[in-house]
N, C-alpha and C. Protein backbone atom coordinates (compact mmCIF):
# COMPACT_ATOMS: atom_id res chain seq x y z
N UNK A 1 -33.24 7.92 2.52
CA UNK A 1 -33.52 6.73 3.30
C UNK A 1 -33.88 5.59 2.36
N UNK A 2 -34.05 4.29 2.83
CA UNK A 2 -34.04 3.15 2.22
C UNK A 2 -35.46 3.01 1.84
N UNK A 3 -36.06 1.72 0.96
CA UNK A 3 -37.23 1.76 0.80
C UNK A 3 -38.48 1.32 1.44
N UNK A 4 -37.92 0.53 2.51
CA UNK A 4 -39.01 0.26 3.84
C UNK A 4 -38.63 1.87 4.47
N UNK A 5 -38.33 2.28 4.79
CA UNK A 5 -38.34 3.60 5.61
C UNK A 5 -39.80 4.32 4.76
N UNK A 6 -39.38 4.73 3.65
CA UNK A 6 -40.51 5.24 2.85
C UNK A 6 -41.32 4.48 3.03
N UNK A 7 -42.01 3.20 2.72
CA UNK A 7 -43.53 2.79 3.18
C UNK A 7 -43.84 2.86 4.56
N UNK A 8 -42.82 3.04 5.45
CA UNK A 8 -43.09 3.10 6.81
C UNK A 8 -43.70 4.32 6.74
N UNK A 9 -43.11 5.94 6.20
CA UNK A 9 -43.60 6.92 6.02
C UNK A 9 -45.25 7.14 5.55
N UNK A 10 -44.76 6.73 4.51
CA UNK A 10 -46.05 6.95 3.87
C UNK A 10 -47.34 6.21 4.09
N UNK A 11 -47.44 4.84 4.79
CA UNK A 11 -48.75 4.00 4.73
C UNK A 11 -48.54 4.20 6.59
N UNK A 12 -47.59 4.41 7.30
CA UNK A 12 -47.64 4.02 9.12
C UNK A 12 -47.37 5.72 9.72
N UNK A 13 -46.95 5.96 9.07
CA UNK A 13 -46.72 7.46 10.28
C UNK A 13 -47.18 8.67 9.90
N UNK A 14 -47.32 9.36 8.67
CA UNK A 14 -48.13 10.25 8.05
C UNK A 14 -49.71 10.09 8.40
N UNK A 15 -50.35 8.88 8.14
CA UNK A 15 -51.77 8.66 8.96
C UNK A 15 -51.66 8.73 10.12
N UNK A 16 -50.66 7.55 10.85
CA UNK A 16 -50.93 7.97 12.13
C UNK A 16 -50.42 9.32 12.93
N UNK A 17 -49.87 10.17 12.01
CA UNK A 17 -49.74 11.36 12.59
C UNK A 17 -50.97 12.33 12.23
N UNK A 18 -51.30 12.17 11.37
CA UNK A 18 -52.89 12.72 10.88
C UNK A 18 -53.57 12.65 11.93
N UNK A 19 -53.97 11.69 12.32
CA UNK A 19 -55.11 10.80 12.93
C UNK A 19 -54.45 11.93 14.56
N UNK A 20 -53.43 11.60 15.06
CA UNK A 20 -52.85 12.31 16.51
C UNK A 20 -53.10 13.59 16.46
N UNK A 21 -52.80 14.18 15.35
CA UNK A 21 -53.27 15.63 15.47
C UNK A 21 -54.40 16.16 15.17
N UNK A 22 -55.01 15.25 14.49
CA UNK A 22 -56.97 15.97 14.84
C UNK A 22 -57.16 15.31 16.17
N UNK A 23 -57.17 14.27 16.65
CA UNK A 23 -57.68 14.02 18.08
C UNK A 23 -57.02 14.93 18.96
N UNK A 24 -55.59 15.26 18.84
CA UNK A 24 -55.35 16.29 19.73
C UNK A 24 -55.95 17.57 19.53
N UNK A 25 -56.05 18.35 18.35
CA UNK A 25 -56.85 19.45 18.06
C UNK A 25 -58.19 19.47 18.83
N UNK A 26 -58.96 18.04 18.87
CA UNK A 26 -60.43 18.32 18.90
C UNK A 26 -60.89 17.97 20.65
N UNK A 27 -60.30 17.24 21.25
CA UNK A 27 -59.38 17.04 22.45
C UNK A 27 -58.85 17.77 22.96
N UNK A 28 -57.84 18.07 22.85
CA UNK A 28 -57.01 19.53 23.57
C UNK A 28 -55.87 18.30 24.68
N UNK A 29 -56.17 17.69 24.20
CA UNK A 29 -55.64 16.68 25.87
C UNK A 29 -54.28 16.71 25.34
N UNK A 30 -53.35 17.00 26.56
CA UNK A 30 -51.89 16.98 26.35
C UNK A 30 -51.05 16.20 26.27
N UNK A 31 -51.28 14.74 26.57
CA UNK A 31 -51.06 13.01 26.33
C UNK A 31 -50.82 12.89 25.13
N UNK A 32 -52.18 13.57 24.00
CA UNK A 32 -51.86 13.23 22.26
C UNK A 32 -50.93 14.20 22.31
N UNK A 33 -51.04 15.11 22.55
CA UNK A 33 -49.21 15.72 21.46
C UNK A 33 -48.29 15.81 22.30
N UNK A 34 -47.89 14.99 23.25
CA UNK A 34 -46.88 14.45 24.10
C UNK A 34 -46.45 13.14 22.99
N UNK A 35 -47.19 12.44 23.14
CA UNK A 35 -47.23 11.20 22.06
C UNK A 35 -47.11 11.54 20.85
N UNK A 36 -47.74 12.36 20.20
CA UNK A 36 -47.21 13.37 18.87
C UNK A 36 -45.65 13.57 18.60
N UNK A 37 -45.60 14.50 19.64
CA UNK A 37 -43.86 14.72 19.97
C UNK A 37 -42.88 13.53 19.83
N UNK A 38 -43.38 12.71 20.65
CA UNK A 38 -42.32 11.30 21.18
C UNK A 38 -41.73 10.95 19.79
N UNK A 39 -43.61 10.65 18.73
CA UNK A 39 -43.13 9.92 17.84
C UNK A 39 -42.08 10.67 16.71
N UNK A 40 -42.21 11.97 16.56
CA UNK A 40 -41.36 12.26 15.92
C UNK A 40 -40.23 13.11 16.20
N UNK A 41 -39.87 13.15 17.22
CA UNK A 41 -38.60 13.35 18.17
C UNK A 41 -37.96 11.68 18.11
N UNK A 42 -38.44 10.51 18.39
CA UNK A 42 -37.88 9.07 17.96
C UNK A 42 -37.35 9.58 16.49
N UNK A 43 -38.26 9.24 15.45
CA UNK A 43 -37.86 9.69 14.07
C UNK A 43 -36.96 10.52 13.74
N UNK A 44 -36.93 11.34 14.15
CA UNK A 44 -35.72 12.42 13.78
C UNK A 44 -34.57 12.16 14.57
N UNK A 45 -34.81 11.45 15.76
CA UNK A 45 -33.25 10.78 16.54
C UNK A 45 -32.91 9.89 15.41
N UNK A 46 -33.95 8.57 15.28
CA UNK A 46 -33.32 7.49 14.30
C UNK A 46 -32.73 7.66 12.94
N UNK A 47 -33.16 8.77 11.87
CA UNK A 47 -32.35 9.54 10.78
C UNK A 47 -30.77 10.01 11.40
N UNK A 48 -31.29 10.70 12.62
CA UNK A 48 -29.65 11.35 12.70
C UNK A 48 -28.66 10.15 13.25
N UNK A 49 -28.99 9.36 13.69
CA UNK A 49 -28.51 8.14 14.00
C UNK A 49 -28.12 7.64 13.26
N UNK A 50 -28.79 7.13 12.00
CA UNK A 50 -28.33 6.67 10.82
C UNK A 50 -27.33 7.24 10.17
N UNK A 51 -27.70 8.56 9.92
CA UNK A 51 -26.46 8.86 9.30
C UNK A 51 -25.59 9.35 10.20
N UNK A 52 -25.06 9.14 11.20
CA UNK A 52 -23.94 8.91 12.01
C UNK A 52 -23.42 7.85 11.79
N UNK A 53 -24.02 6.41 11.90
CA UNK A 53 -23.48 5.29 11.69
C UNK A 53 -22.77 4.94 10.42
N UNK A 54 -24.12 5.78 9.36
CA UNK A 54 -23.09 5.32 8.11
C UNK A 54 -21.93 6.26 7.84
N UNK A 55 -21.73 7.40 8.38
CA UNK A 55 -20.43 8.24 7.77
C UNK A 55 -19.74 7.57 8.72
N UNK A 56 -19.38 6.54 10.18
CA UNK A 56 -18.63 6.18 10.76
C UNK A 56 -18.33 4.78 10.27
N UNK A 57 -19.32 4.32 9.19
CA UNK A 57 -19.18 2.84 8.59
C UNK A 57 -18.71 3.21 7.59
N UNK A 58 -18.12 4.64 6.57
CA UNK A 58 -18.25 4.42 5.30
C UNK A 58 -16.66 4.31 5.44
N UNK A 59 -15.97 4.29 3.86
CA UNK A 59 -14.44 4.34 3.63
C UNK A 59 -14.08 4.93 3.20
N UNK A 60 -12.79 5.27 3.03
CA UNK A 60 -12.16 6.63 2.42
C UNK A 60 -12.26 6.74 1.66
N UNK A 61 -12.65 7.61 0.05
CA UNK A 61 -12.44 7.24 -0.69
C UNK A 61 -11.30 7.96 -1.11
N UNK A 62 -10.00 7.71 -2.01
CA UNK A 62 -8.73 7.85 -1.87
C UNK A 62 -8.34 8.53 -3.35
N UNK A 63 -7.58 9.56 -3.33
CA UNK A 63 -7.46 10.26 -4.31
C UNK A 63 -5.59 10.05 -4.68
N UNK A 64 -5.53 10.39 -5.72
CA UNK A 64 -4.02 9.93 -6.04
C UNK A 64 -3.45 11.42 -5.26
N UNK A 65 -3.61 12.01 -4.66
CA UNK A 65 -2.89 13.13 -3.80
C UNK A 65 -2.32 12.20 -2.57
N UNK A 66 -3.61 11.69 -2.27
CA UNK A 66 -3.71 10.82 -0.82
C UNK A 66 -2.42 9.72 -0.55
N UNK A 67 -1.38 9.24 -1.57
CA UNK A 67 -1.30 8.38 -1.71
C UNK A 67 0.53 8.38 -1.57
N UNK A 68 0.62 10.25 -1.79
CA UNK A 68 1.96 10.49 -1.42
C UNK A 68 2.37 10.93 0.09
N UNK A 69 3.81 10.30 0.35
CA UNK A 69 4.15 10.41 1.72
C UNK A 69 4.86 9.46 1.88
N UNK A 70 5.54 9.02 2.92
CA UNK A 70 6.33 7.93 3.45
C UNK A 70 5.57 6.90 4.05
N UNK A 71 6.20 5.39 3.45
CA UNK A 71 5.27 4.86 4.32
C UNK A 71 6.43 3.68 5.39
N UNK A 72 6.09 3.12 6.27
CA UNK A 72 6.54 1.87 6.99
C UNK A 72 5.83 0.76 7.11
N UNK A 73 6.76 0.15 7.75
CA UNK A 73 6.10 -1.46 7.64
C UNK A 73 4.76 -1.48 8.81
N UNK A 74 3.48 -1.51 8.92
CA UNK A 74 2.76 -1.47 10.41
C UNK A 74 3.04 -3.05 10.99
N UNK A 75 3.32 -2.76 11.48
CA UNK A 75 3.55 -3.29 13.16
C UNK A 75 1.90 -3.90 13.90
N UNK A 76 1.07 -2.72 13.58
CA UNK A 76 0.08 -3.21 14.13
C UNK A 76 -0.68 -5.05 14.13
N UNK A 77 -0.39 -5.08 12.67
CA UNK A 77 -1.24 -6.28 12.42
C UNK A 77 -0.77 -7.47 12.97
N UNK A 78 0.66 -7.34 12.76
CA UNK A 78 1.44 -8.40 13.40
C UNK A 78 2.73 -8.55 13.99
N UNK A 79 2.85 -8.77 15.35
CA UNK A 79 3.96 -8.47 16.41
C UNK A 79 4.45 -9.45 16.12
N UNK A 80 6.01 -9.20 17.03
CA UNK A 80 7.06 -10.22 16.76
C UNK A 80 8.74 -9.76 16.43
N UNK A 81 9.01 -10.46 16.08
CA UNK A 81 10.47 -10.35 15.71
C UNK A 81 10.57 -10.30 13.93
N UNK A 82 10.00 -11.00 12.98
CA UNK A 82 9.59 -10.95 11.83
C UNK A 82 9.42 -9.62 11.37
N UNK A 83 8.42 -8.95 11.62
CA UNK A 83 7.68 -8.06 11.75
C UNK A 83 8.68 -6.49 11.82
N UNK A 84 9.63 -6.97 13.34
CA UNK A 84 10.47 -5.77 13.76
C UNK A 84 11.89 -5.97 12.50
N UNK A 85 11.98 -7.15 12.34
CA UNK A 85 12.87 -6.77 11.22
C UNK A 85 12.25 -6.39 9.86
N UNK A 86 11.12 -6.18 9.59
CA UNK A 86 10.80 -5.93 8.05
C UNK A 86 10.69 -4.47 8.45
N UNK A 87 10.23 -3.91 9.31
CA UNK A 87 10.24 -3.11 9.78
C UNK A 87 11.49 -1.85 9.72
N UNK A 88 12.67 -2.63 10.28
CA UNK A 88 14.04 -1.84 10.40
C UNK A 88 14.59 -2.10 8.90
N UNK A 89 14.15 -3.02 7.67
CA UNK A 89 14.87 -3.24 6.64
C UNK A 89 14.13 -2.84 5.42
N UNK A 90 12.62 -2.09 5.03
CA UNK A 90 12.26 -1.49 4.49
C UNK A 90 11.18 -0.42 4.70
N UNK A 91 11.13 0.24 3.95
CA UNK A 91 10.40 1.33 3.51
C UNK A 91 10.49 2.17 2.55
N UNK A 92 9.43 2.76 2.03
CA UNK A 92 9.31 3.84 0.58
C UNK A 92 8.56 4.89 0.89
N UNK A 93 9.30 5.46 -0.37
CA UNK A 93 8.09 7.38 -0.50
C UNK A 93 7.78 7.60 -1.72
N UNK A 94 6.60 8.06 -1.80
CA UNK A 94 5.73 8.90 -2.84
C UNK A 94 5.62 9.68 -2.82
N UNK A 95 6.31 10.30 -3.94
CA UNK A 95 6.68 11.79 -4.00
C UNK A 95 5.56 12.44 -4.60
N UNK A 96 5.14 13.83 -4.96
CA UNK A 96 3.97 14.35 -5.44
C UNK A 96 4.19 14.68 -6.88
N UNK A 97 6.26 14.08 -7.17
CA UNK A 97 6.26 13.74 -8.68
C UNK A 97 6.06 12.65 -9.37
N UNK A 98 5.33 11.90 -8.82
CA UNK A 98 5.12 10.27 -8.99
C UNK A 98 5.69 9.62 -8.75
N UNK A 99 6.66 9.89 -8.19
CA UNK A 99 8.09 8.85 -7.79
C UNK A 99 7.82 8.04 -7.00
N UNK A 100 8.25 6.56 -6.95
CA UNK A 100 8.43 5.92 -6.08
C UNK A 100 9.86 5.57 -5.21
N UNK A 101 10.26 5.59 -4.27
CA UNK A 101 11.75 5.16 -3.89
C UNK A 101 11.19 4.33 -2.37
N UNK A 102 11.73 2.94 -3.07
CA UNK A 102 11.92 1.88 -2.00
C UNK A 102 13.20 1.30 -1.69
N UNK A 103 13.03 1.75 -0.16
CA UNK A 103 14.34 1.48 0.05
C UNK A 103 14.55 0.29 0.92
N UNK A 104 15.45 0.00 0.75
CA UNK A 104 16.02 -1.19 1.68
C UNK A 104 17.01 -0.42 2.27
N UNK A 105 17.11 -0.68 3.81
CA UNK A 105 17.77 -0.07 4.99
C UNK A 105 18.00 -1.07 6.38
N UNK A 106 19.18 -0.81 6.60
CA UNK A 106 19.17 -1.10 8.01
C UNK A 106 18.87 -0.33 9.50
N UNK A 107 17.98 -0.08 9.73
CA UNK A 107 17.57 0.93 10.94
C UNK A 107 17.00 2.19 9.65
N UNK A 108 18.10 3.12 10.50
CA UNK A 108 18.25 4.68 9.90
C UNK A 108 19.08 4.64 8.52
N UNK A 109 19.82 3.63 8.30
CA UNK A 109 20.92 3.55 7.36
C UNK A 109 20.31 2.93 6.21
N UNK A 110 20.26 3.64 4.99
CA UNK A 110 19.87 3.13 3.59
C UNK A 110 20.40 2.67 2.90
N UNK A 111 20.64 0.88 2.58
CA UNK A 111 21.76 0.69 1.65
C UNK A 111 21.27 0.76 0.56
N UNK A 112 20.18 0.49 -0.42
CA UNK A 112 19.73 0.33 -1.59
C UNK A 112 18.63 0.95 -1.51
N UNK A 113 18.22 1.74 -2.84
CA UNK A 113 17.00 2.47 -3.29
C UNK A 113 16.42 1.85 -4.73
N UNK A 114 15.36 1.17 -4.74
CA UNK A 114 14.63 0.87 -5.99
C UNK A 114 13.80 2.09 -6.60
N UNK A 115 13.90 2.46 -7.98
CA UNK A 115 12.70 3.82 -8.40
C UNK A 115 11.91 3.18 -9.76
N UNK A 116 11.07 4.32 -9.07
CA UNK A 116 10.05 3.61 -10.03
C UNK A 116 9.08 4.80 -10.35
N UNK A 117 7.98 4.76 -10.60
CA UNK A 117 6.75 5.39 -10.77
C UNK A 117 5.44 5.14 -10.63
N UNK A 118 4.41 5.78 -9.83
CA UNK A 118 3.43 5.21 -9.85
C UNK A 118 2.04 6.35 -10.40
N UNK A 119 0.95 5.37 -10.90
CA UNK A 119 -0.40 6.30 -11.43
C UNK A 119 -1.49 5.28 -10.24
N UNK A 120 -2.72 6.15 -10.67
CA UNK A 120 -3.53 5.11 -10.25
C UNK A 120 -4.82 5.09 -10.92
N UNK A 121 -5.73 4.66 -10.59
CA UNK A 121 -6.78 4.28 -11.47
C UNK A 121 -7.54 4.84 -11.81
N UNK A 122 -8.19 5.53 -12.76
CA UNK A 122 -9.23 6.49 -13.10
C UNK A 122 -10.58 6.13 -12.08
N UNK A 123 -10.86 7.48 -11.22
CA UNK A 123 -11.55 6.99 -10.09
C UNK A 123 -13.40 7.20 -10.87
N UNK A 124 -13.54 7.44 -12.51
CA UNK A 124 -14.51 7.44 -12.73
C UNK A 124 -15.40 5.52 -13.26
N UNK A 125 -14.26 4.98 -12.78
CA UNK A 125 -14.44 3.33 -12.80
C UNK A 125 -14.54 2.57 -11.68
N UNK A 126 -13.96 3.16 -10.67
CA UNK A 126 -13.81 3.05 -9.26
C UNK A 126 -13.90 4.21 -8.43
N UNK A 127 -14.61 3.90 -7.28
CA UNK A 127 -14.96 5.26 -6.31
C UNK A 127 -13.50 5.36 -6.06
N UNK A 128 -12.73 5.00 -5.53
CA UNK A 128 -11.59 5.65 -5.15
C UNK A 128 -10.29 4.66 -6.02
N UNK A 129 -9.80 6.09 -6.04
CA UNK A 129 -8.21 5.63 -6.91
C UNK A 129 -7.52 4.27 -5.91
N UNK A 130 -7.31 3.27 -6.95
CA UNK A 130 -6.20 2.26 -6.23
C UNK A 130 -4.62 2.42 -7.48
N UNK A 131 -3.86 1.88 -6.16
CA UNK A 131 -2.44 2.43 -6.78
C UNK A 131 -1.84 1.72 -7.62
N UNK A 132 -1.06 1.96 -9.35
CA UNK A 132 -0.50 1.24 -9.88
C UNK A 132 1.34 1.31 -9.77
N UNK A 133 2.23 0.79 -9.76
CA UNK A 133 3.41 0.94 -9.45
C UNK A 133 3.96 0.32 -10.25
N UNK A 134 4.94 1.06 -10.93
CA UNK A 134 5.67 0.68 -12.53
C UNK A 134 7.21 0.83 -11.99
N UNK A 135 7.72 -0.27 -11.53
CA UNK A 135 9.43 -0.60 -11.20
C UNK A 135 10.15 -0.59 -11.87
N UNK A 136 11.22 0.01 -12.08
CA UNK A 136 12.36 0.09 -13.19
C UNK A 136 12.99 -1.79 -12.63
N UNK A 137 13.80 -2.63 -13.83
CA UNK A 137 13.89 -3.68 -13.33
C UNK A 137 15.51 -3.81 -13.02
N UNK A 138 16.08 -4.80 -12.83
CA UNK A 138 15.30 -5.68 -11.42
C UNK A 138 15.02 -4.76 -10.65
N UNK A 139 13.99 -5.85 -9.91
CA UNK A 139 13.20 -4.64 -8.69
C UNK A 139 13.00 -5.49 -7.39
N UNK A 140 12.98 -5.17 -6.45
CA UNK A 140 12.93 -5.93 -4.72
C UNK A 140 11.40 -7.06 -5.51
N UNK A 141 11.80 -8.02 -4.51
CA UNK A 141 10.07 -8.86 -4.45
C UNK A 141 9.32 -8.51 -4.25
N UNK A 142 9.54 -7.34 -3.18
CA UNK A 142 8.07 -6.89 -2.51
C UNK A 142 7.65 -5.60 -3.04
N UNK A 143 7.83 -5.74 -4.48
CA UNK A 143 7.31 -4.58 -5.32
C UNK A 143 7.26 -5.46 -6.82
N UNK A 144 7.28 -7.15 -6.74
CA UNK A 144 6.64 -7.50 -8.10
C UNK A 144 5.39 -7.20 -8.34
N UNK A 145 4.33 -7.25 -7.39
CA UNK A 145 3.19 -6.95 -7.73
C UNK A 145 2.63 -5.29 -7.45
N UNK A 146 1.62 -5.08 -7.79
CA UNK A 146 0.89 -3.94 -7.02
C UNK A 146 0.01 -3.94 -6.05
N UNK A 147 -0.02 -3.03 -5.12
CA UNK A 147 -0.46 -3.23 -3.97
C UNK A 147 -2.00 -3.33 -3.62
N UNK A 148 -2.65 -4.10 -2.45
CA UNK A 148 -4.09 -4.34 -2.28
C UNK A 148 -4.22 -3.25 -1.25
N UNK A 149 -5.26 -1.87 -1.73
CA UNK A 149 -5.21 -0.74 -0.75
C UNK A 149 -6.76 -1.35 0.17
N UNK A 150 -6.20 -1.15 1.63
CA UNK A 150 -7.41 -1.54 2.59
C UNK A 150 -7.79 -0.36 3.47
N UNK A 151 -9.08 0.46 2.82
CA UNK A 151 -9.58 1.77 4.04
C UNK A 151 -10.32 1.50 4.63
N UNK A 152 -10.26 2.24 5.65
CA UNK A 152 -11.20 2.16 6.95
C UNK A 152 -11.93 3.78 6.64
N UNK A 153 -12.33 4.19 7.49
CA UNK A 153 -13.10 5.58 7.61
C UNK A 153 -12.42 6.67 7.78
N UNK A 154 -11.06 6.57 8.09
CA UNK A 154 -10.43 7.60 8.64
C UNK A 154 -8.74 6.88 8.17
N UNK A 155 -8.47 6.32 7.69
CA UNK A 155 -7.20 5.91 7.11
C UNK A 155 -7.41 4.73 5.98
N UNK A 156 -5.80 4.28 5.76
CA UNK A 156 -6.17 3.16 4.82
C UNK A 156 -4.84 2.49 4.62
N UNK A 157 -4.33 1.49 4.51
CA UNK A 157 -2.85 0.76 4.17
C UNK A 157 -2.57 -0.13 2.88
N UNK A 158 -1.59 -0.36 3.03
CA UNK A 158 -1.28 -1.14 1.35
C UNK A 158 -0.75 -2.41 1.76
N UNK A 159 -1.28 -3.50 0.86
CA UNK A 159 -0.58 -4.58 1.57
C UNK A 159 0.07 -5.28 0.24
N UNK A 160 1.25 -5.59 0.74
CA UNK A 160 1.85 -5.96 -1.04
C UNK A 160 2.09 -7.61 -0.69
N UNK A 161 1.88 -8.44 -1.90
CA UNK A 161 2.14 -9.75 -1.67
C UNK A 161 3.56 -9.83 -2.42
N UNK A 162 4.38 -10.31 -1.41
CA UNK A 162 5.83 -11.10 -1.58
C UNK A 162 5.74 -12.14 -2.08
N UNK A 163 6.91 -12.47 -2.89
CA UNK A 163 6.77 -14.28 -3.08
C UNK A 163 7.56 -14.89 -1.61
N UNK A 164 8.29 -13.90 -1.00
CA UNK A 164 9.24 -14.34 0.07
C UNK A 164 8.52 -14.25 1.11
N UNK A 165 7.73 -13.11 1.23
CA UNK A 165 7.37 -12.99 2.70
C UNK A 165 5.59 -13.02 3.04
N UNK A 166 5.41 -13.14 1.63
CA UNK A 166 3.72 -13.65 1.49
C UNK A 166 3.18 -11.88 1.69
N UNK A 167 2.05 -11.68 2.87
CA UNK A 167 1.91 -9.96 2.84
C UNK A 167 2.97 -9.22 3.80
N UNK A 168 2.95 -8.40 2.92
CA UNK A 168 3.69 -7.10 3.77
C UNK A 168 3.15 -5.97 4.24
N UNK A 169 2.31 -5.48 5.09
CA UNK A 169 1.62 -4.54 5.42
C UNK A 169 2.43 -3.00 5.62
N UNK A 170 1.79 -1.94 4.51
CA UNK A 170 2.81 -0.79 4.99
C UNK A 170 1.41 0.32 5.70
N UNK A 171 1.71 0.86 6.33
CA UNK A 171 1.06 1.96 6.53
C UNK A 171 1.90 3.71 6.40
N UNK A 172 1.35 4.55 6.10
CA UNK A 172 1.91 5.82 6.15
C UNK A 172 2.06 6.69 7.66
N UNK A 173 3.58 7.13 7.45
CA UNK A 173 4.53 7.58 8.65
C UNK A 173 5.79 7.29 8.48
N UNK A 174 6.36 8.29 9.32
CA UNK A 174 7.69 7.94 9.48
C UNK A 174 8.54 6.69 10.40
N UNK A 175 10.03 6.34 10.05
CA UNK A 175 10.76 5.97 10.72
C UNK A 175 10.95 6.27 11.67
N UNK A 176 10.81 5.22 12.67
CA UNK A 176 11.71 5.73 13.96
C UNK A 176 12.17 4.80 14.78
N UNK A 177 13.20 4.76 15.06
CA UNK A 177 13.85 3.51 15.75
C UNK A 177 12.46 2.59 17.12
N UNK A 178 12.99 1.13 17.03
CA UNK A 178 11.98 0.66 17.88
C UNK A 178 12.63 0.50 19.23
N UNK A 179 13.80 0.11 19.36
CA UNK A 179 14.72 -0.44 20.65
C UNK A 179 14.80 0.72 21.30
């Protein structure tokens, strides 16, 4: 716990739990360790509370295993027609031999494959690995740079900056027709 929690402990609730349980001892009255109870039945709700919130606030942290798979364009962030065509005209996979293959496609149909290779960052500099991607050249726009990885608690996406199309949001999954 944080460091007001501890002075709360130590100077507010340890005395005043002292103090509740000799008056209840010497007393007998069932009010003090009703009130006894409350207070640390509260306390032990508000810990487990806490750490509920923070493992539902924290982020993934992402291992270069994590990082292979297929990914597509998400859709989520931004609807439209834009969107449904970046959608039907790229996507890539990360293979678990480092490979990269981005492809440019129409729908289901693949006309061009870019390869490449990717590492990622020694995660003893960073809590979690972010991805580096090394393109054989020429290479599509939307693989001049390397990608900005964004996790949430339970997933995470890559967003690559285009010079053409500014971001490109991919998330991991498969193809599948939208119409």
């Amino acid at each position: 716990m944080g460091f007001g929690f501890n002075l709360f402990f130590i100077f507010i609730l340890v005395p005043l739990t002292g103090i509740l349980l000799i008056a209840w001892l010497l007393s007998k009255k069932l009010l003090i360790g009703k009130i006894l109870g409350f207070i640390w039945l509260g306390i032990f709700g508000l810990v487990l509370l806490s750490g509920i919130v923070r493992w539902l606030a924290s982020k993934t942290e992402l291992e270069k295993d994590d990082y292979y798979g297929e990914y597509v364009v998400n859709r989520d962030y931004f609807k439209g027609i834009q969107t449904d065509w970046q959608y039907n005209h790229f996507r890539f996979e990360i293979t678990d031999q480092d490979s990269i293959f981005f492809h440019v496609t129409d729908k289901e149909k693949i006309i061009k494959t870019y390869r490449g290779t990717i590492k990622t960052t020694n995660p003893e500099y960073h809590r979690s690995a972010r991805l580096i991607i090394e393109m054989k050249q020429p290479t599509h726009h939307i693989l001049t740079s390397n990608p900005t990885t964004y996790r949430s608690a339970w997933s995470f996406y890559l967003v690559f900056n285009s010079p053409e199309f500014y971001n490109v949001f991919f998330k991991k999954g498969k193809w599948k027709p939208i119409d």
